[in-house]
N, C-alpha and C. Protein backbone atom coordinates (compact mmCIF):
# COMPACT_ATOMS: atom_id res chain seq x y z
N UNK A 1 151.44 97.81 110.32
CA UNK A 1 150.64 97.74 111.54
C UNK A 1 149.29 97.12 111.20
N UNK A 2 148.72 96.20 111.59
CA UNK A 2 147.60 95.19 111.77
C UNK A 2 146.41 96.22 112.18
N UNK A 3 145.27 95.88 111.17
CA UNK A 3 144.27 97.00 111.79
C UNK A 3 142.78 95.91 111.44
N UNK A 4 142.24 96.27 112.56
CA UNK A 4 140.89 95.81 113.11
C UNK A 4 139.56 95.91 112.37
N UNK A 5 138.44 95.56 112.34
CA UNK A 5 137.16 95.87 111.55
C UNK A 5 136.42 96.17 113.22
N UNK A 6 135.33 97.34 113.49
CA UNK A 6 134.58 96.88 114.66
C UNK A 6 134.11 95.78 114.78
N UNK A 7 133.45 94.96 113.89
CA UNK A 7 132.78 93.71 114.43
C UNK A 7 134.34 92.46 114.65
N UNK A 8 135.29 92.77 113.96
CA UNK A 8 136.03 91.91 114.08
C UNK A 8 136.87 91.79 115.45
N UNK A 9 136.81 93.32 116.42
CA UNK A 9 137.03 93.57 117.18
C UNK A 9 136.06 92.68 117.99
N UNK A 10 134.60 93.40 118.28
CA UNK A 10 134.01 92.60 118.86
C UNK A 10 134.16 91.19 119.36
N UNK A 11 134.35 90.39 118.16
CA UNK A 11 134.40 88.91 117.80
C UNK A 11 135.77 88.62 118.82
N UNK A 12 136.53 89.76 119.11
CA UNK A 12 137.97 88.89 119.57
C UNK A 12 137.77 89.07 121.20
N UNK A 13 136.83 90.42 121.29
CA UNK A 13 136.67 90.60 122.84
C UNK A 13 135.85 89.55 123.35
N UNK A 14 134.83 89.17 122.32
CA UNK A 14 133.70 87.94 123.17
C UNK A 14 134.21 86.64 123.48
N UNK A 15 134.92 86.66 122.37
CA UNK A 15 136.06 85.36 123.01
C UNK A 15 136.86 85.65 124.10
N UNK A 16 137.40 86.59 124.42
CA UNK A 16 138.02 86.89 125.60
C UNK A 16 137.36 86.51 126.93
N UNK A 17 136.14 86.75 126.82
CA UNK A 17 134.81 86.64 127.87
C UNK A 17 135.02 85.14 128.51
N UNK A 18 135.22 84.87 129.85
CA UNK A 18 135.38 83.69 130.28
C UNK A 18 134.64 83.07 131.55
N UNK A 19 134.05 82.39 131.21
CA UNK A 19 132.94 81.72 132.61
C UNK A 19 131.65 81.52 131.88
N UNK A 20 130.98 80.63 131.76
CA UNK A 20 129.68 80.37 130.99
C UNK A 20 128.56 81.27 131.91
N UNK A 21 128.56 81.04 133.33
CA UNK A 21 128.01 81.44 134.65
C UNK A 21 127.77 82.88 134.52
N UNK A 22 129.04 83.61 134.00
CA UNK A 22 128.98 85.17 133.81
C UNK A 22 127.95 85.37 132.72
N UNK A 23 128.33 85.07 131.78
CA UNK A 23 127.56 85.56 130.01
C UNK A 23 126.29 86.21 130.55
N UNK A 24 125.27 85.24 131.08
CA UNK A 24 124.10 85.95 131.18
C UNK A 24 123.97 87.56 132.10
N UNK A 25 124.91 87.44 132.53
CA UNK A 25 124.74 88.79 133.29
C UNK A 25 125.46 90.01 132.44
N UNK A 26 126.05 89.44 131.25
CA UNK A 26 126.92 90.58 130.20
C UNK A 26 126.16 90.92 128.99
N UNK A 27 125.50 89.34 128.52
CA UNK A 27 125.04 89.76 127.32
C UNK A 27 123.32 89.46 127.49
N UNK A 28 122.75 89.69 126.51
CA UNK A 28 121.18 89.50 126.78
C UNK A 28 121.01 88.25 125.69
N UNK A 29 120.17 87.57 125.48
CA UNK A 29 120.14 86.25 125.04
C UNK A 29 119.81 86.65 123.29
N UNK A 30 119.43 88.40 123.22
CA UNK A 30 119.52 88.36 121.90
C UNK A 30 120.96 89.32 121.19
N UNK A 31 121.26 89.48 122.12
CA UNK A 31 122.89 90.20 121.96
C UNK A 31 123.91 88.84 121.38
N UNK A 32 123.56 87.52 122.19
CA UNK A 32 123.90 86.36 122.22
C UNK A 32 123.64 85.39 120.57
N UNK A 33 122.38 86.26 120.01
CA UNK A 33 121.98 86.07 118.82
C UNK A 33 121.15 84.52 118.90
N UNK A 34 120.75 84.39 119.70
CA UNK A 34 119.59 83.23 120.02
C UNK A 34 118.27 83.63 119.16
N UNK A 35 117.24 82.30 118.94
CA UNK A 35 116.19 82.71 118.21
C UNK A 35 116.97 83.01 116.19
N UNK A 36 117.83 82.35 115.89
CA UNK A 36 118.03 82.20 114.84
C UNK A 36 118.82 83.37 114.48
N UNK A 37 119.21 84.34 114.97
CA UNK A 37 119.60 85.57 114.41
C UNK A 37 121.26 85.55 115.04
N UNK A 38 122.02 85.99 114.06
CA UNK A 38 123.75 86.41 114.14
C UNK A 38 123.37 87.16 115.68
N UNK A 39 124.55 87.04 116.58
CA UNK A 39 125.12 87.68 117.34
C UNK A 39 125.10 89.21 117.26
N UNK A 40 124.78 90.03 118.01
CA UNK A 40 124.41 91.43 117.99
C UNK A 40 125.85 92.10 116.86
N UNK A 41 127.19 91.67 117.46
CA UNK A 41 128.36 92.25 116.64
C UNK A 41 128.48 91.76 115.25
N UNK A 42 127.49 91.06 114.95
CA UNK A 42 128.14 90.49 113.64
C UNK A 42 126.87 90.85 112.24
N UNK A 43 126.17 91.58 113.41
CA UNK A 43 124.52 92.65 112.67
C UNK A 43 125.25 93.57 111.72
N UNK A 44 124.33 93.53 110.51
CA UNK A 44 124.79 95.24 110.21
C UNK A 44 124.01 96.74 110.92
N UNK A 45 124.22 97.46 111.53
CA UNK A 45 123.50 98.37 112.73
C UNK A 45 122.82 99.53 111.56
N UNK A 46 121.82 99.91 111.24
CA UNK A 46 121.43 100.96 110.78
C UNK A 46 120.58 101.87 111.05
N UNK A 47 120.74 103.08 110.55
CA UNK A 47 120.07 104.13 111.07
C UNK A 47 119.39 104.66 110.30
N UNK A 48 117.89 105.07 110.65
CA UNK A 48 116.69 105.07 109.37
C UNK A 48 116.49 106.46 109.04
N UNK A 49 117.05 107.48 108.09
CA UNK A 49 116.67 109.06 108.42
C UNK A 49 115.84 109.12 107.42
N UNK A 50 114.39 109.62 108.05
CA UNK A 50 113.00 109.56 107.35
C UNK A 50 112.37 108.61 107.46
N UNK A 51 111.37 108.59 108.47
CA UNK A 51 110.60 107.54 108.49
C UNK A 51 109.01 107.73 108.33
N UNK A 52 108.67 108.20 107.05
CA UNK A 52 107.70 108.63 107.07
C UNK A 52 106.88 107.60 105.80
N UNK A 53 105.99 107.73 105.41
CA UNK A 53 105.18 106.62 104.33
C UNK A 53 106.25 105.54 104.01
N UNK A 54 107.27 106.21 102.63
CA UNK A 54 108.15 105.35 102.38
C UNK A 54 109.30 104.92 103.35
N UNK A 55 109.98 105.77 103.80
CA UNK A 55 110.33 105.17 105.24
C UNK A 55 110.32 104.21 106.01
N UNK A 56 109.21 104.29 106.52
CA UNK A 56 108.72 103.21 107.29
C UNK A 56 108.66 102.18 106.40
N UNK A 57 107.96 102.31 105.22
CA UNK A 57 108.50 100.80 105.00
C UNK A 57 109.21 99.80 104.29
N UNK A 58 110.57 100.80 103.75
CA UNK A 58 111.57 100.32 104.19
C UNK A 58 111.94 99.87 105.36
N UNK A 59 111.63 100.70 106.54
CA UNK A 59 112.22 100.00 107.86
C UNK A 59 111.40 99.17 107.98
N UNK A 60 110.48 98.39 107.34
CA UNK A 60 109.87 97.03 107.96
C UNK A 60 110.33 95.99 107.18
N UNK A 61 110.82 96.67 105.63
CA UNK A 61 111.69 95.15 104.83
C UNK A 61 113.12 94.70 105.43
N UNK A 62 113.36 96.20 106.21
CA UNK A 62 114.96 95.97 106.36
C UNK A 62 114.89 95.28 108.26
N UNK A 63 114.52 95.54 108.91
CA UNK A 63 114.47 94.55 110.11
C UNK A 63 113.85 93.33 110.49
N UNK A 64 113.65 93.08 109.03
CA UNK A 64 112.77 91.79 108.89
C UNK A 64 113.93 90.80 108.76
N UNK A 65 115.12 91.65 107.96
CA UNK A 65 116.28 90.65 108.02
C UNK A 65 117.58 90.42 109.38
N UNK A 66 117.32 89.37 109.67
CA UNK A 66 117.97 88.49 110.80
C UNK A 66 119.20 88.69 110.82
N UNK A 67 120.45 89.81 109.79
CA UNK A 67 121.38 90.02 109.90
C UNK A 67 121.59 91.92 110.38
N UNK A 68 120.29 92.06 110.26
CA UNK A 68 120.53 93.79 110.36
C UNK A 68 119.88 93.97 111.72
N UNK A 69 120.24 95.41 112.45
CA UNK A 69 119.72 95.94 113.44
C UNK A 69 119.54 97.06 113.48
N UNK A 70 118.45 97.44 113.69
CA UNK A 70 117.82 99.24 113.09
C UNK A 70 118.13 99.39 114.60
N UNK A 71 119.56 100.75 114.80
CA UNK A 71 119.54 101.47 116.37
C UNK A 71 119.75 103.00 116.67
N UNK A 72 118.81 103.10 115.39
CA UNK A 72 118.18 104.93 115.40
C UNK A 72 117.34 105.29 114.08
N UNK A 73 116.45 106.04 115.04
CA UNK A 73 115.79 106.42 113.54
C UNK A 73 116.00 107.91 113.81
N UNK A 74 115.62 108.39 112.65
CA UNK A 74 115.83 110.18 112.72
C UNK A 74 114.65 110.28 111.48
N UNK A 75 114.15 111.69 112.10
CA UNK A 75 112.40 112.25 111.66
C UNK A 75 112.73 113.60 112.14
N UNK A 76 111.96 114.61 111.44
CA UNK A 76 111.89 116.10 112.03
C UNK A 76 110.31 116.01 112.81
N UNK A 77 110.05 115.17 112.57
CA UNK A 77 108.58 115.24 113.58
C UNK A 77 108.50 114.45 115.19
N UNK A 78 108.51 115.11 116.41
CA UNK A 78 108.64 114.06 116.77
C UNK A 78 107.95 113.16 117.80
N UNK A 79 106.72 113.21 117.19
CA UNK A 79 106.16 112.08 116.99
C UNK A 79 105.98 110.91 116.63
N UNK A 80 106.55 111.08 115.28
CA UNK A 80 106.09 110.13 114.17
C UNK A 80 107.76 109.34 114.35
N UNK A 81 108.97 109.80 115.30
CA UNK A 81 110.47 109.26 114.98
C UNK A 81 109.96 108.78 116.53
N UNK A 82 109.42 109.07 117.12
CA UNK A 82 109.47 107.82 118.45
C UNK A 82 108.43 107.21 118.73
N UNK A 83 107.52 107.22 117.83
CA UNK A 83 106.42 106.17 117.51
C UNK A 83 107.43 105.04 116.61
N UNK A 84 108.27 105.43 116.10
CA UNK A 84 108.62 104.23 114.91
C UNK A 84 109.56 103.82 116.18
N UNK A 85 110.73 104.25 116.90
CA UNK A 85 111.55 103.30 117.28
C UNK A 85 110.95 102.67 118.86
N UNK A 86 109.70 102.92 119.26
CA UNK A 86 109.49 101.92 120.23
C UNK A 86 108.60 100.98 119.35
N UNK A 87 108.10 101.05 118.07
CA UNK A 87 108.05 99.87 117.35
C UNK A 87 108.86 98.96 117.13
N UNK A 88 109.79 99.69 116.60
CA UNK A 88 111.40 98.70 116.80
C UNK A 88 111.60 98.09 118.26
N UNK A 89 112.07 99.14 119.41
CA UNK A 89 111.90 98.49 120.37
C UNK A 89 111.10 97.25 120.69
N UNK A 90 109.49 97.36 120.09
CA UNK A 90 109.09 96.63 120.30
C UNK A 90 109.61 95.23 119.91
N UNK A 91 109.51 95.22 118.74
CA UNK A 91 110.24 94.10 117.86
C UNK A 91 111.48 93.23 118.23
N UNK A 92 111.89 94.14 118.65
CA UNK A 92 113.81 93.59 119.35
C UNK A 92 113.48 92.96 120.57
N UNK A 93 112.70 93.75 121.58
CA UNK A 93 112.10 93.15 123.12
C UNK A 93 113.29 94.16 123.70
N UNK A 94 113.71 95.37 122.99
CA UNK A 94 114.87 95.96 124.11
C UNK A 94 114.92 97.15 123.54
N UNK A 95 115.93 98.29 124.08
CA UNK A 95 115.71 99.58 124.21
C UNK A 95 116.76 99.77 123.02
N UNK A 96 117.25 98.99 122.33
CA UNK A 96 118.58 99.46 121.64
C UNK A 96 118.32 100.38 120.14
N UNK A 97 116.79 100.85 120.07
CA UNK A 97 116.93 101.98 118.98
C UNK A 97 116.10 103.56 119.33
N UNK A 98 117.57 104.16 119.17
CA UNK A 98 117.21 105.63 119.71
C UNK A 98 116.00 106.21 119.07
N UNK A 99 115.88 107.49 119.45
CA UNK A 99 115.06 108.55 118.12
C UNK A 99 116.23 109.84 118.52
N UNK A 100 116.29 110.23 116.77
CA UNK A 100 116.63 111.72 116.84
C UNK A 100 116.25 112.62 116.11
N UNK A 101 116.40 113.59 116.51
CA UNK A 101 115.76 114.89 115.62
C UNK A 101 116.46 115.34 114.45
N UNK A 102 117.84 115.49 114.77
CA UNK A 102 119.12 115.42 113.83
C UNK A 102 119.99 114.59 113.57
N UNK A 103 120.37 114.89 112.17
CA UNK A 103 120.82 113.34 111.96
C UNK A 103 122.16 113.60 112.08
N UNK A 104 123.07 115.00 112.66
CA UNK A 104 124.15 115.07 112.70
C UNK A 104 124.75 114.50 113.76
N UNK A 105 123.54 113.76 115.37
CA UNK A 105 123.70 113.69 115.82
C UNK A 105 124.06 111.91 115.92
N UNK A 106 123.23 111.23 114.72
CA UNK A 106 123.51 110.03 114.39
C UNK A 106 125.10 109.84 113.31
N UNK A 107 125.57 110.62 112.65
CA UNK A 107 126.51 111.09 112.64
C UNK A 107 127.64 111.32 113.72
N UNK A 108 127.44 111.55 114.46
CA UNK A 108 128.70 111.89 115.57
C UNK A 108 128.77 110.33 116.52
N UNK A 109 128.08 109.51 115.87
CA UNK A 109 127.81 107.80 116.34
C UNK A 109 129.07 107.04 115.72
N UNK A 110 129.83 105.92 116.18
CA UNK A 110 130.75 105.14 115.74
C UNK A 110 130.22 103.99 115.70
N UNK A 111 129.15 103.10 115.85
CA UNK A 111 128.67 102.20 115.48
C UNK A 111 127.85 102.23 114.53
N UNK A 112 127.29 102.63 113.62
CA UNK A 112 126.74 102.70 112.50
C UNK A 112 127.43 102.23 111.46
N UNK A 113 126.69 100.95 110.88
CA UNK A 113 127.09 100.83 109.64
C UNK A 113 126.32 101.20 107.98
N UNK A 114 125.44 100.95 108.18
CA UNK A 114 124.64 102.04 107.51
C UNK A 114 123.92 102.81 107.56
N UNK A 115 123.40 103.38 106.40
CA UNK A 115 122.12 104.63 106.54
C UNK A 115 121.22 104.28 105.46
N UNK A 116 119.59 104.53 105.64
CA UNK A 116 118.37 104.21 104.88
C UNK A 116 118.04 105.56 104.71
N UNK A 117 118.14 106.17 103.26
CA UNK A 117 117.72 107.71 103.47
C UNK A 117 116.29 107.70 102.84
N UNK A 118 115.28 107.92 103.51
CA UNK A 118 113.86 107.97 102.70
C UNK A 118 113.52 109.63 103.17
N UNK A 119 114.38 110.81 103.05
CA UNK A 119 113.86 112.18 103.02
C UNK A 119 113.58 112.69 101.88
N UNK A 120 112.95 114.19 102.11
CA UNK A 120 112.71 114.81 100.94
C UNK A 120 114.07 115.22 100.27
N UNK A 121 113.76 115.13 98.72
CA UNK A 121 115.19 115.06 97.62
C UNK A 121 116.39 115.93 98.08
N UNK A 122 116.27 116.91 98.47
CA UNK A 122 117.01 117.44 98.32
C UNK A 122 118.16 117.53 99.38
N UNK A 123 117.78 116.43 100.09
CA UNK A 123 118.55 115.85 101.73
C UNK A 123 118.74 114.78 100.72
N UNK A 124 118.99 113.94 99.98
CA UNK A 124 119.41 112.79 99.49
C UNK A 124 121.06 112.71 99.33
N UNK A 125 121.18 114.01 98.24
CA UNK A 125 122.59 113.69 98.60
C UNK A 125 123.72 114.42 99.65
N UNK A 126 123.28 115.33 100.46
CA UNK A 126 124.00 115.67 101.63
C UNK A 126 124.68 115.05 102.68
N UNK A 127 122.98 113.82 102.70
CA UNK A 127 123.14 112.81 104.00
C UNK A 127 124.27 111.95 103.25
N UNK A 128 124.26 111.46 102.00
CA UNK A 128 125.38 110.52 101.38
C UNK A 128 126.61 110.44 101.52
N UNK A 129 126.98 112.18 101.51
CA UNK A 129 128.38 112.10 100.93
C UNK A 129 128.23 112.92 102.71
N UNK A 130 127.92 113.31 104.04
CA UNK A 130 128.43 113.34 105.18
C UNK A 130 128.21 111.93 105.62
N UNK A 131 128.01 111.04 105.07
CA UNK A 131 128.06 109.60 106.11
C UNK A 131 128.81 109.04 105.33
N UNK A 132 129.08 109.25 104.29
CA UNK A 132 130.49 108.47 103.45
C UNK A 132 131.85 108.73 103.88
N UNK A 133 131.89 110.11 104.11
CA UNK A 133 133.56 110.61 104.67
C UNK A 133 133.56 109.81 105.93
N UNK A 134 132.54 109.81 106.50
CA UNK A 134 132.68 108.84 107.72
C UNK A 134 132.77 107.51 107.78
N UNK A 135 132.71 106.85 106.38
CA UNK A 135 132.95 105.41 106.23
C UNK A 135 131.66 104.46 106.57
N UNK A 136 130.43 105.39 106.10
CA UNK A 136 129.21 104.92 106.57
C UNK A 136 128.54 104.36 104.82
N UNK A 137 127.92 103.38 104.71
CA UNK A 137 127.34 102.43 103.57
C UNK A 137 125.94 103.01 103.54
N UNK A 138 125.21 103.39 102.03
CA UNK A 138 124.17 103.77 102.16
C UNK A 138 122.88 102.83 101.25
N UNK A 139 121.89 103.19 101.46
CA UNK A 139 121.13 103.19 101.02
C UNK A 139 120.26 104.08 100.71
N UNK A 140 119.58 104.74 98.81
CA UNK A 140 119.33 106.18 99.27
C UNK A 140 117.98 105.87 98.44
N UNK A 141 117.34 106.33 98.46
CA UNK A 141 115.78 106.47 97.76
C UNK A 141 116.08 107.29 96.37
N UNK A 142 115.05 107.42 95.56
CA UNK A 142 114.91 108.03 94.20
C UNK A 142 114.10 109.32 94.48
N UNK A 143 114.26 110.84 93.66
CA UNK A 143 116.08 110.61 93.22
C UNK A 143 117.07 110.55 93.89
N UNK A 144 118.31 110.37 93.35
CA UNK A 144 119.49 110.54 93.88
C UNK A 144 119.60 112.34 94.56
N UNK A 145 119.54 113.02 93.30
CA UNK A 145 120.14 114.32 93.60
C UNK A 145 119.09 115.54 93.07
N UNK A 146 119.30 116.64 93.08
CA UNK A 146 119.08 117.60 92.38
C UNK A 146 119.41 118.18 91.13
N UNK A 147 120.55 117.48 90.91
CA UNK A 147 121.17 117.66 89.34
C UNK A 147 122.26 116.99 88.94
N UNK A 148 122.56 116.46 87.91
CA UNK A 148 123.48 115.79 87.76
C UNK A 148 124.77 116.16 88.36
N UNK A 149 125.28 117.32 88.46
CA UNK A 149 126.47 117.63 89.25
C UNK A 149 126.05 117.03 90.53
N UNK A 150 125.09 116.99 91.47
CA UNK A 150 125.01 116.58 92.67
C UNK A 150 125.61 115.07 92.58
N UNK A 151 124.83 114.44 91.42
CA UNK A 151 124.93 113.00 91.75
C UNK A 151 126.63 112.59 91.54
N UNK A 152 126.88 113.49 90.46
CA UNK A 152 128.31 113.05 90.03
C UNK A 152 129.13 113.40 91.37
N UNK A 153 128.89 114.22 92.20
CA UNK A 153 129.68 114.41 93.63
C UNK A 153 129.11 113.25 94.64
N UNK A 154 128.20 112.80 94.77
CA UNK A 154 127.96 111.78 95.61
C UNK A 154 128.40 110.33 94.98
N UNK A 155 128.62 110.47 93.57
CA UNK A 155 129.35 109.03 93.47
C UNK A 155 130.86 109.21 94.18
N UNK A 156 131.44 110.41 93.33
CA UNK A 156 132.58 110.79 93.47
C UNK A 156 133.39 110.31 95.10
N UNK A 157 132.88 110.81 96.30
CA UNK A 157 132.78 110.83 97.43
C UNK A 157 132.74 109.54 98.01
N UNK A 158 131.71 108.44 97.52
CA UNK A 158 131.70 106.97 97.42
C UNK A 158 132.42 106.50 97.35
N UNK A 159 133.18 107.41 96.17
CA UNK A 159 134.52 106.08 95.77
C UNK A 159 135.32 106.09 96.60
N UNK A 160 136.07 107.59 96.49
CA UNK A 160 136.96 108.35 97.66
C UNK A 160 137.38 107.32 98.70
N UNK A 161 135.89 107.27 99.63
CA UNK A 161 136.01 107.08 100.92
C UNK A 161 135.47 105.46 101.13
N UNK A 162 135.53 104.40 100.07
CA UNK A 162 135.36 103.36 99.35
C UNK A 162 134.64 102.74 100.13
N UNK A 163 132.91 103.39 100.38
CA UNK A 163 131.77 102.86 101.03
C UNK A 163 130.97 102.43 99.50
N UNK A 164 129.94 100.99 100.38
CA UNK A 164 128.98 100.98 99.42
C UNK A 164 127.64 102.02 99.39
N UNK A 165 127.18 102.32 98.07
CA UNK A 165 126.33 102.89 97.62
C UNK A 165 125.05 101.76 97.04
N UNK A 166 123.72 102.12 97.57
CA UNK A 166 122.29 101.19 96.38
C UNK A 166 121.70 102.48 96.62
N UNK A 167 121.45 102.72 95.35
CA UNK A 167 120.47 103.65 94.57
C UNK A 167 118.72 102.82 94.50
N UNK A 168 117.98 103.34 95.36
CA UNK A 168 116.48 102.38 95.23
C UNK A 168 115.85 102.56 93.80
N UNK A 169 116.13 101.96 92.89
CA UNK A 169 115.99 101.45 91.23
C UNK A 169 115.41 100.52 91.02
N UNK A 170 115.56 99.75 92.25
CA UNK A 170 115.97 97.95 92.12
C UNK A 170 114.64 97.54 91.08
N UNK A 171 113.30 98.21 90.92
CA UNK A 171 112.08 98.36 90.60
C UNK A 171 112.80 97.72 89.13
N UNK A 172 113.37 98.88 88.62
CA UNK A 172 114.11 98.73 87.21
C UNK A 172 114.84 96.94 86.53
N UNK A 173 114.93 96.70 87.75
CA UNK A 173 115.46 95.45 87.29
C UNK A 173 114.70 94.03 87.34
N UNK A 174 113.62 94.48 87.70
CA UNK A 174 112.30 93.47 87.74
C UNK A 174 111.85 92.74 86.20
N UNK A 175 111.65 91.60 85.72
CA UNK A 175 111.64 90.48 84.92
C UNK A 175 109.94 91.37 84.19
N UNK A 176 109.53 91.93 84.80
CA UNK A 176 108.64 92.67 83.88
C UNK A 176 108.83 94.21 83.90
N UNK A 177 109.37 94.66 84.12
CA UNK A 177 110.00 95.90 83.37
C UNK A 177 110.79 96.21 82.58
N UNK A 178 111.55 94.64 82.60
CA UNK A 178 112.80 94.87 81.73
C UNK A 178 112.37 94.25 80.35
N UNK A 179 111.05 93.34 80.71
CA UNK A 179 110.31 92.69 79.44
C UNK A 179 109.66 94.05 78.80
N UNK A 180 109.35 94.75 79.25
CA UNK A 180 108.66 96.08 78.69
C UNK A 180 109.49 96.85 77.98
N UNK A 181 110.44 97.05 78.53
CA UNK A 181 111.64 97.97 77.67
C UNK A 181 111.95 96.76 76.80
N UNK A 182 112.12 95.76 76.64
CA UNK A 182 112.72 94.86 75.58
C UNK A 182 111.60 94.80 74.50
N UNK A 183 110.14 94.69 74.66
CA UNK A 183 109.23 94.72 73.44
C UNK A 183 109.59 96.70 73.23
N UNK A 184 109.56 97.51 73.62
CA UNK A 184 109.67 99.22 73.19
C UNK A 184 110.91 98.98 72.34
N UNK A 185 111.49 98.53 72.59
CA UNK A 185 113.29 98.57 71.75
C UNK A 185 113.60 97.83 70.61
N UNK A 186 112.61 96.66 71.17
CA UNK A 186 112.98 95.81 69.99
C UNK A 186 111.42 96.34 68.41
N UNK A 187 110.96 97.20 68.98
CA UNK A 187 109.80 97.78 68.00
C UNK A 187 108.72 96.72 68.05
N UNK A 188 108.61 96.06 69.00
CA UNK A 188 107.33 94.60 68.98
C UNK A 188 105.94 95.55 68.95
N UNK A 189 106.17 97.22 69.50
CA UNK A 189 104.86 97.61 70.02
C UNK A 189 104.36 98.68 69.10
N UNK A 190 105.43 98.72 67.80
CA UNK A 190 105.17 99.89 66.99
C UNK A 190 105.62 100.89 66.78
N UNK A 191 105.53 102.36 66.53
CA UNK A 191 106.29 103.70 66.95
C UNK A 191 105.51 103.61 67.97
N UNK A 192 106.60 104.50 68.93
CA UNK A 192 106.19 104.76 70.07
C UNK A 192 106.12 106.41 70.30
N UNK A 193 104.53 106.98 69.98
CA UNK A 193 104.60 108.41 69.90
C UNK A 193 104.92 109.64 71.30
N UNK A 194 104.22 108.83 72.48
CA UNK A 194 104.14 109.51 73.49
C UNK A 194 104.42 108.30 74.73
N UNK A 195 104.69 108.80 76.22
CA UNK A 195 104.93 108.34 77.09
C UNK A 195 104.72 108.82 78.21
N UNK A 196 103.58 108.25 78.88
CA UNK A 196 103.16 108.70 80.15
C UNK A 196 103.54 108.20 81.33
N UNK A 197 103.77 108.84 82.28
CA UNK A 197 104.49 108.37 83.54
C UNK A 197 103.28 108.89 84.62
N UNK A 198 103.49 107.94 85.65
CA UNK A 198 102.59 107.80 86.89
C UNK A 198 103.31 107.72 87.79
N UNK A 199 103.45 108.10 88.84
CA UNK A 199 104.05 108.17 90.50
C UNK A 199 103.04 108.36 91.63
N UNK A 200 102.91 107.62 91.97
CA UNK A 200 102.03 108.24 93.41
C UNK A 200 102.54 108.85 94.23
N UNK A 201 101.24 109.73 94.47
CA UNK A 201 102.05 110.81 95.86
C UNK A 201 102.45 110.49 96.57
N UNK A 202 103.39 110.79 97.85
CA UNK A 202 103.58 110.48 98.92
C UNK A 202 102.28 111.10 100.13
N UNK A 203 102.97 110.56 101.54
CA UNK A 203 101.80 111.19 102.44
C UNK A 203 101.61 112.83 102.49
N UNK A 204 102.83 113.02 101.88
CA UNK A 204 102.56 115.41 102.67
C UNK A 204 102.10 115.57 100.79
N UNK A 205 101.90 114.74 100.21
CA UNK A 205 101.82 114.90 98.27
C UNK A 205 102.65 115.41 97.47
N UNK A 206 103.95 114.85 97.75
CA UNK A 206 105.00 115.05 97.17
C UNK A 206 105.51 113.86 96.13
């Protein structure tokens, strides 16, 4: 039996669509993907849970790209989750990103293709592995987990339910960090007695 992708679905219904005369009254000219950007069905749709310092801006690298569409954010504050999506709104020129309080409720959604998790740790890997059984692609902030058993269950779960996983690392793979670990290893810098680490706080100083 022949089975479908949603956007591939999409793609077969818009062709179905017949009369040039009609379109404008079905689709909106950015549904239509005018102004340089893919066709609304052929977006990847994501949903932002945590939109707070780091959060947010992630959600400003990630709707910057012309293939994605942020159409929910989720915040326990809520203020600060429908201040961000009539920003979005703003941005789009249309109503197509919710706010929610719970994210079980972005969860119980069938258009979602991914998730941006910028919460506190210990929501990192919960949100993973309930939007994975659902066939949802993530993106998760550092850390991963609470303990290595966590993480080893949120890969685990990944595979399972054979969604993609990015771990936010990407820092790690930068042409001067990796030059840094290559003079430490290769002994260019000496013994190396001690090692200090720096993180900046977040906004609540976490």
């Amino acid at each position: 039996m022949s089975t479908t992708t949603r956007r591939g679905f999409l793609r077969q219904a818009g062709g179905a669509l017949t009369g040039a005369a009609a379109a404008p009254y079905i689709l909106t000219s950015s549904a239509l993907g005018q102004g340089g950007r893919p066709p609304a069905g052929e977006r990847i749709a994501t949903a932002h849970i945590g939109v707070g310092s780091r959060g947010s801006g992630l959600l400003g690298e990630f709707i910057s790209l012309p293939d994605v569409q942020c159409v929910a954010v989720v915040d326990c504050f809520r203020s600060r989750r429908e201040t961000v999506a009539n920003g979005v709104n703003q941005r789009y020129g249309d109503q197509g990103c919710a706010a929610y309080g719970d994210f079980r409720e972005v969860l119980a959604r069938d258009d979602i293709d991914a998730i941006v998790v910028a919460t506190h740790d210990v929501w990192h890997v919960p949100l993973t592995t309930a939007f994975a059984r659902a066939g949802v692609d993530a993106y998760v902030e550092k850390p991963l987990g609470m303990s290595i058993e966590e993480d080893l269950t949120a890969r685990e779960i990944c595979r399972r339910y054979g969604t993609i996983f990015q771990y936010g690392t990407q820092q790690r793979s930068m042409p001067h960090c990796r030059y840094g670990c290559e003079l430490v290893r290769n002994g260019r810098l000496g013994e190396i007695r001690a090692i200090e680490v720096i993180a900046p706080a977040g906004g609540t100083g976490g």
